[in-house]
PDB file of N, CA and C in Angstrom:
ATOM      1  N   UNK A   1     -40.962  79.363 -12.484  1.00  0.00           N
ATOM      2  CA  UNK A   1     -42.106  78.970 -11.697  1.00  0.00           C
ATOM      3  C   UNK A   1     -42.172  77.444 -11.661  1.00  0.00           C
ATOM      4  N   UNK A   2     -42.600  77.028 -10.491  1.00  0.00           N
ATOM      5  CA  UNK A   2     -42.931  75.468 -10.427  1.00  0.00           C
ATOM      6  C   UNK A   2     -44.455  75.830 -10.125  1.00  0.00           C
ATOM      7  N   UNK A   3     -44.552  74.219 -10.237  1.00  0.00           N
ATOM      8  CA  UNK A   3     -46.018  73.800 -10.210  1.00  0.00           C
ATOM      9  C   UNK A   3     -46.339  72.679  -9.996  1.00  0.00           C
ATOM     10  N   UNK A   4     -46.899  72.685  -8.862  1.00  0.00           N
ATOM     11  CA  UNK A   4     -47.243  71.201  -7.948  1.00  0.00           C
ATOM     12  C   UNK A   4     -48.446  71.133  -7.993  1.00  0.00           C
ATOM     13  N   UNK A   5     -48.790  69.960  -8.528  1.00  0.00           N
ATOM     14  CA  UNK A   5     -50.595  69.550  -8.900  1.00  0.00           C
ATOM     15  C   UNK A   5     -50.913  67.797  -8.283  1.00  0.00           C
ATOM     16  N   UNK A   6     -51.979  68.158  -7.516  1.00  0.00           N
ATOM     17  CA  UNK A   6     -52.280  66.881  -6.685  1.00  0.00           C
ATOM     18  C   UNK A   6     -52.934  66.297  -6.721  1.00  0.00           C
ATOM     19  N   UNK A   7     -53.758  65.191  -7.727  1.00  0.00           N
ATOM     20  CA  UNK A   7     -54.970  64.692  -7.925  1.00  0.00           C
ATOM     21  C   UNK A   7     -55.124  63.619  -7.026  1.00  0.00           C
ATOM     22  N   UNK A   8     -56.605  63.545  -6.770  1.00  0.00           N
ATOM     23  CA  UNK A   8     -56.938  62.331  -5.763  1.00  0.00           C
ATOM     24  C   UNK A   8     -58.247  61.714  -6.719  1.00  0.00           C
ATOM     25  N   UNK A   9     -58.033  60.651  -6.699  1.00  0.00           N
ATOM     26  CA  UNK A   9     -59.583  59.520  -7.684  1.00  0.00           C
ATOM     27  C   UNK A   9     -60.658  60.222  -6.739  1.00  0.00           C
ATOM     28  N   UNK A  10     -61.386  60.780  -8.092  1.00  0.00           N
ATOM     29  CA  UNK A  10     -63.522  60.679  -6.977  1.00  0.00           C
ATOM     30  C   UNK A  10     -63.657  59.433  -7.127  1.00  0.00           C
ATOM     31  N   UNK A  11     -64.640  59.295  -6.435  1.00  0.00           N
ATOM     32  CA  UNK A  11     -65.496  58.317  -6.440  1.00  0.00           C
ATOM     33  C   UNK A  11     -66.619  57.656  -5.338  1.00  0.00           C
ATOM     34  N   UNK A  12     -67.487  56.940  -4.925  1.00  0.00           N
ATOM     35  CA  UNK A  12     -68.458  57.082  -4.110  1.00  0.00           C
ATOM     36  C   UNK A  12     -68.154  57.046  -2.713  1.00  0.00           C
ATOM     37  N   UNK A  13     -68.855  58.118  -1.944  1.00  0.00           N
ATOM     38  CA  UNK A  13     -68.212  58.192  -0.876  1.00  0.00           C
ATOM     39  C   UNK A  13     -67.232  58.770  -0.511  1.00  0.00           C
ATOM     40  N   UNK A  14     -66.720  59.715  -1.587  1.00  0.00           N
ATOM     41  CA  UNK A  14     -65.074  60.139  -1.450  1.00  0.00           C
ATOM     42  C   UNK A  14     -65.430  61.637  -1.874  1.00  0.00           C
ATOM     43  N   UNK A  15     -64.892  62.933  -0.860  1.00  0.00           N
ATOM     44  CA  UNK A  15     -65.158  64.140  -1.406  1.00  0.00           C
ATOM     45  C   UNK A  15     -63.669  64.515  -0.759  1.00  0.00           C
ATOM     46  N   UNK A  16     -64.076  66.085  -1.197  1.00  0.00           N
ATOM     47  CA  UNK A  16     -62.961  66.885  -0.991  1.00  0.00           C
ATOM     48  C   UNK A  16     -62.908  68.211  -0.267  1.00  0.00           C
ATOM     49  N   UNK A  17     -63.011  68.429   0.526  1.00  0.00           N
ATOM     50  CA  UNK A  17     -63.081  69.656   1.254  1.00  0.00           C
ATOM     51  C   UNK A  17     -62.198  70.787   0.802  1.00  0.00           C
ATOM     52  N   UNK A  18     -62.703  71.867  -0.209  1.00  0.00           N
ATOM     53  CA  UNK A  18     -61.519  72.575  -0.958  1.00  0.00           C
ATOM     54  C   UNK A  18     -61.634  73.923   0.528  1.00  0.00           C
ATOM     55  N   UNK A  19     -62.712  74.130   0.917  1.00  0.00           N
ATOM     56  CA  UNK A  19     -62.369  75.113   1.696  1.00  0.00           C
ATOM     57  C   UNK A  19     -61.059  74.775   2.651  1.00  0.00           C
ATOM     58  N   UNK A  20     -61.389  73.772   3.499  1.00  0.00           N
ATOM     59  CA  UNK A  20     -60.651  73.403   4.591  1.00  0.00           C
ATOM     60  C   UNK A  20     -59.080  73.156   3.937  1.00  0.00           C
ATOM     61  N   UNK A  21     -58.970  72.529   2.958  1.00  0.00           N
ATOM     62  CA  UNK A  21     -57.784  72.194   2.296  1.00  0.00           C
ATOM     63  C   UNK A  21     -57.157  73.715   2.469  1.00  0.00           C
ATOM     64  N   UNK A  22     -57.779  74.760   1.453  1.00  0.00           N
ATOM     65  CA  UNK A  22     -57.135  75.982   1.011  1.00  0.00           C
ATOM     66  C   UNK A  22     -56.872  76.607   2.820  1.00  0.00           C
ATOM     67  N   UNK A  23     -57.801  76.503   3.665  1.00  0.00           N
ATOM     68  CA  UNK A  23     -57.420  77.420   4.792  1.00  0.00           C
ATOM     69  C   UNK A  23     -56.339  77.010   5.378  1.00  0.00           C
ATOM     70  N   UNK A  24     -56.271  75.585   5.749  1.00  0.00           N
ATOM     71  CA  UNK A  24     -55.354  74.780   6.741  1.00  0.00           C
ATOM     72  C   UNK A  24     -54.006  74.401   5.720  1.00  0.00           C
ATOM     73  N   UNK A  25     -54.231  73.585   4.790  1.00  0.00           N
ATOM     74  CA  UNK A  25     -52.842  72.932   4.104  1.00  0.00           C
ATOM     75  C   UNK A  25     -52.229  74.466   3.165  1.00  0.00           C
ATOM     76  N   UNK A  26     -52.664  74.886   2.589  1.00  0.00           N
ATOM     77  CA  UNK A  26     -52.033  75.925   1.816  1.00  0.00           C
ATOM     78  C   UNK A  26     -51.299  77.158   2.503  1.00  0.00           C
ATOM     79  N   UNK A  27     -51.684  77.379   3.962  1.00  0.00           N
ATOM     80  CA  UNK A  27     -51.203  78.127   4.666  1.00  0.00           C
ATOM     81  C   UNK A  27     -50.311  76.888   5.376  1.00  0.00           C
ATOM     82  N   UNK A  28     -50.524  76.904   5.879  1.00  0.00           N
ATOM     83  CA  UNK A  28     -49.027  75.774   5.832  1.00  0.00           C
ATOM     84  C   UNK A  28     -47.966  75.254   5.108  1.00  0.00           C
ATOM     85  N   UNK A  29     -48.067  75.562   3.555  1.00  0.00           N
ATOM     86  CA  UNK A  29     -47.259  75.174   2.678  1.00  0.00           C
ATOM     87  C   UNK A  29     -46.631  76.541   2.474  1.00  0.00           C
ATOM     88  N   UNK A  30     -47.047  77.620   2.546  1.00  0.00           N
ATOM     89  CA  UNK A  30     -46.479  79.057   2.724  1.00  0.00           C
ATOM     90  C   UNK A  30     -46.042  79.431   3.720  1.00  0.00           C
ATOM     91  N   UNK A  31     -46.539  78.640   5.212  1.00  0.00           N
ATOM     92  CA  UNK A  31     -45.839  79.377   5.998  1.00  0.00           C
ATOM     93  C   UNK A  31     -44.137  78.926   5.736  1.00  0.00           C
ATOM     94  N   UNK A  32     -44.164  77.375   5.311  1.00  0.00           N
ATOM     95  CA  UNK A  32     -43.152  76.533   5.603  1.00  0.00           C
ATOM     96  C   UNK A  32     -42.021  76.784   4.584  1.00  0.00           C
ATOM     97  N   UNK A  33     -42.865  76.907   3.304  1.00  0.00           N
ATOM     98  CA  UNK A  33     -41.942  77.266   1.789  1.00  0.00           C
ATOM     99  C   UNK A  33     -41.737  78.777   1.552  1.00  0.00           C
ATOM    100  N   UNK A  34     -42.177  79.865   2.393  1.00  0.00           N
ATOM    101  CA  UNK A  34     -42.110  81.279   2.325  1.00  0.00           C
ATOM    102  C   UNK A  34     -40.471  81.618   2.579  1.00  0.00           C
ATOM    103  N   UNK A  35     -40.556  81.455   3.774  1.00  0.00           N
ATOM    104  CA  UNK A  35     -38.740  81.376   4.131  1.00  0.00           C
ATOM    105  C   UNK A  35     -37.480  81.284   3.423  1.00  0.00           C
ATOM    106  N   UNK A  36     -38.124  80.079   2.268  1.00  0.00           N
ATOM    107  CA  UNK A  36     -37.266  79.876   0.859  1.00  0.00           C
ATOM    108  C   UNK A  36     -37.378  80.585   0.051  1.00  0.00           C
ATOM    109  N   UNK A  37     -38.361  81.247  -0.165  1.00  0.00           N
ATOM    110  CA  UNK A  37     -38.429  82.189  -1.709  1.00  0.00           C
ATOM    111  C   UNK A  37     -39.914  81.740  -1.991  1.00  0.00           C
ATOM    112  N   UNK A  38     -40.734  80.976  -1.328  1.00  0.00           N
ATOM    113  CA  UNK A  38     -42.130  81.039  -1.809  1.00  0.00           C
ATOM    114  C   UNK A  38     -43.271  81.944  -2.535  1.00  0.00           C
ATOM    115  N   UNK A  39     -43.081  82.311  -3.258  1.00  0.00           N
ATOM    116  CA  UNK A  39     -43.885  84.157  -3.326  1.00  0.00           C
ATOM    117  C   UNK A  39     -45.515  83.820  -3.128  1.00  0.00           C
ATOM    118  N   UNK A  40     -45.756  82.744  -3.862  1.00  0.00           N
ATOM    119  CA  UNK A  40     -47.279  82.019  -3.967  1.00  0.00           C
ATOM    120  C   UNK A  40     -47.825  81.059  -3.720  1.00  0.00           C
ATOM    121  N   UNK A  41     -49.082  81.189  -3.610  1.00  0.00           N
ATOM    122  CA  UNK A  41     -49.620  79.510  -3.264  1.00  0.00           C
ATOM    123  C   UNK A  41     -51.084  79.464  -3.693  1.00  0.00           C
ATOM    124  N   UNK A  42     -51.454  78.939  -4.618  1.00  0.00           N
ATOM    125  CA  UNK A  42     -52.827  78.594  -5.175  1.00  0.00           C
ATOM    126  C   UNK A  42     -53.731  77.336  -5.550  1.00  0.00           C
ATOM    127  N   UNK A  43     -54.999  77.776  -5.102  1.00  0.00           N
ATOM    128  CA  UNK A  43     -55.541  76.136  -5.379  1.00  0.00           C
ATOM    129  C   UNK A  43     -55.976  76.530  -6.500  1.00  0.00           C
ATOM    130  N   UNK A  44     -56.403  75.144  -7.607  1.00  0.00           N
ATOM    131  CA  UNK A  44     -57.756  75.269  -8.262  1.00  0.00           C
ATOM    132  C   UNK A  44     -58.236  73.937  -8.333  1.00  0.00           C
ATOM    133  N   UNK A  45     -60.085  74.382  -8.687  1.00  0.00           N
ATOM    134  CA  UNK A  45     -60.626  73.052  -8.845  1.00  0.00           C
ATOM    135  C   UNK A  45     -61.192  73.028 -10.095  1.00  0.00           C
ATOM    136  N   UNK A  46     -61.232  71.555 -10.623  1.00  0.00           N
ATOM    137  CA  UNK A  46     -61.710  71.178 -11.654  1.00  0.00           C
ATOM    138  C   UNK A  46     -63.206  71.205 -11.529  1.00  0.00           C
ATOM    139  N   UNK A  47     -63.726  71.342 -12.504  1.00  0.00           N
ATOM    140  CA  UNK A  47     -65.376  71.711 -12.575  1.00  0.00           C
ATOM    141  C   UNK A  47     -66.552  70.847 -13.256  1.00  0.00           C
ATOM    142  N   UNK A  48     -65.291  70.041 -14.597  1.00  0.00           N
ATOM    143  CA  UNK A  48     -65.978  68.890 -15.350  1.00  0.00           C
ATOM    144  C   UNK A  48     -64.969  68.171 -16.026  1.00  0.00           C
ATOM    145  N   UNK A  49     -65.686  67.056 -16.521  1.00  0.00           N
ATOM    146  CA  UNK A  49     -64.214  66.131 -16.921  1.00  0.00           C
ATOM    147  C   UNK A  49     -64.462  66.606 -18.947  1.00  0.00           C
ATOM    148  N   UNK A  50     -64.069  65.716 -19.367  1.00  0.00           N
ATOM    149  CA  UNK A  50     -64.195  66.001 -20.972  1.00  0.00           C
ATOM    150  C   UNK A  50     -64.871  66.613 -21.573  1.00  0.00           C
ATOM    151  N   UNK A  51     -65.958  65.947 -21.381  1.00  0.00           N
ATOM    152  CA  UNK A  51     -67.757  66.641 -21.854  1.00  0.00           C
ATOM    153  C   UNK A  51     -68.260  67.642 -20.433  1.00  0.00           C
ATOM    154  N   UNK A  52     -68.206  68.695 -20.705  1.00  0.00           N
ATOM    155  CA  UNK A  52     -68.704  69.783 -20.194  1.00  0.00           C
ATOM    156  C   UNK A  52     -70.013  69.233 -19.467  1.00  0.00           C
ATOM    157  N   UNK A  53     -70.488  68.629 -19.775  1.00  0.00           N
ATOM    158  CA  UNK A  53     -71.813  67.998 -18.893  1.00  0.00           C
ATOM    159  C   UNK A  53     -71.551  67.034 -18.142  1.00  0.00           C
ATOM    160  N   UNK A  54     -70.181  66.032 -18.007  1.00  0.00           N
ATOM    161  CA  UNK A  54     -69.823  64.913 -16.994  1.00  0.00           C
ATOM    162  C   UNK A  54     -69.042  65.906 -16.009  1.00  0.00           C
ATOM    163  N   UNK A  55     -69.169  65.356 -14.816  1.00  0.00           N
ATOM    164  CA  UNK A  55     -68.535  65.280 -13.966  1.00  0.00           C
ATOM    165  C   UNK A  55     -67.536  65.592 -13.915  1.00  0.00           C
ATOM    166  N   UNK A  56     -66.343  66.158 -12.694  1.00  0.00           N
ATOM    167  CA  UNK A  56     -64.767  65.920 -13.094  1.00  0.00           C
ATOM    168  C   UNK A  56     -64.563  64.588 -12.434  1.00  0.00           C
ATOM    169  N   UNK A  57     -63.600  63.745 -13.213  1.00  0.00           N
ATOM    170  CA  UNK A  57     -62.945  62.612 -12.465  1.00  0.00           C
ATOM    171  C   UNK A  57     -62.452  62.314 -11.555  1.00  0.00           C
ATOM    172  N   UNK A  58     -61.812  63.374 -11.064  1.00  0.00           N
ATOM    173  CA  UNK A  58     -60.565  63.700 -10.079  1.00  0.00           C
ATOM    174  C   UNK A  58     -61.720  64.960  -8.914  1.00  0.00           C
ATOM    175  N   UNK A  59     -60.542  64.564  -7.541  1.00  0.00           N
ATOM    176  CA  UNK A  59     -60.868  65.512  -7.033  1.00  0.00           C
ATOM    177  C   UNK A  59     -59.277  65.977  -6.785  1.00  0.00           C
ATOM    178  N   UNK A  60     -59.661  67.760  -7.099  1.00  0.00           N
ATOM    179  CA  UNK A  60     -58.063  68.798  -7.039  1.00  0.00           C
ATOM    180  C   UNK A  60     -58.435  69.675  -6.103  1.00  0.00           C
TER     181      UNK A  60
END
């Protein structure tokens, strides 16, 4: 298995659209990498950074 992980800095003014990401880019990365042997394709998001009560740092 591989595993491709993509972090982008939060920060003000800066979000992340996980719906739109997962509908549009992830189906696209399957349609394109399926052909090869792709079997899967999954997002996840981070929920908090260290301390369970901050923030996450990153947007995934």
């Amino acid at each position: 298995m591989i595993k491709v992980t993509v972090l982008y800095p939060k920060g003000e003014g800066k979000n992340f659209d996980h719906v739109y990401w997962s509908t549009t880019h992830l189906k696209l990365v399957q349609n394109l990498l399926g052909p090869m042997g792709l079997v899967n394709g999954e997002m996840e998001k981070g929920v908090s950074g260290t301390d369970p009560n901050s923030p996450h740092p990153l947007l995934l």
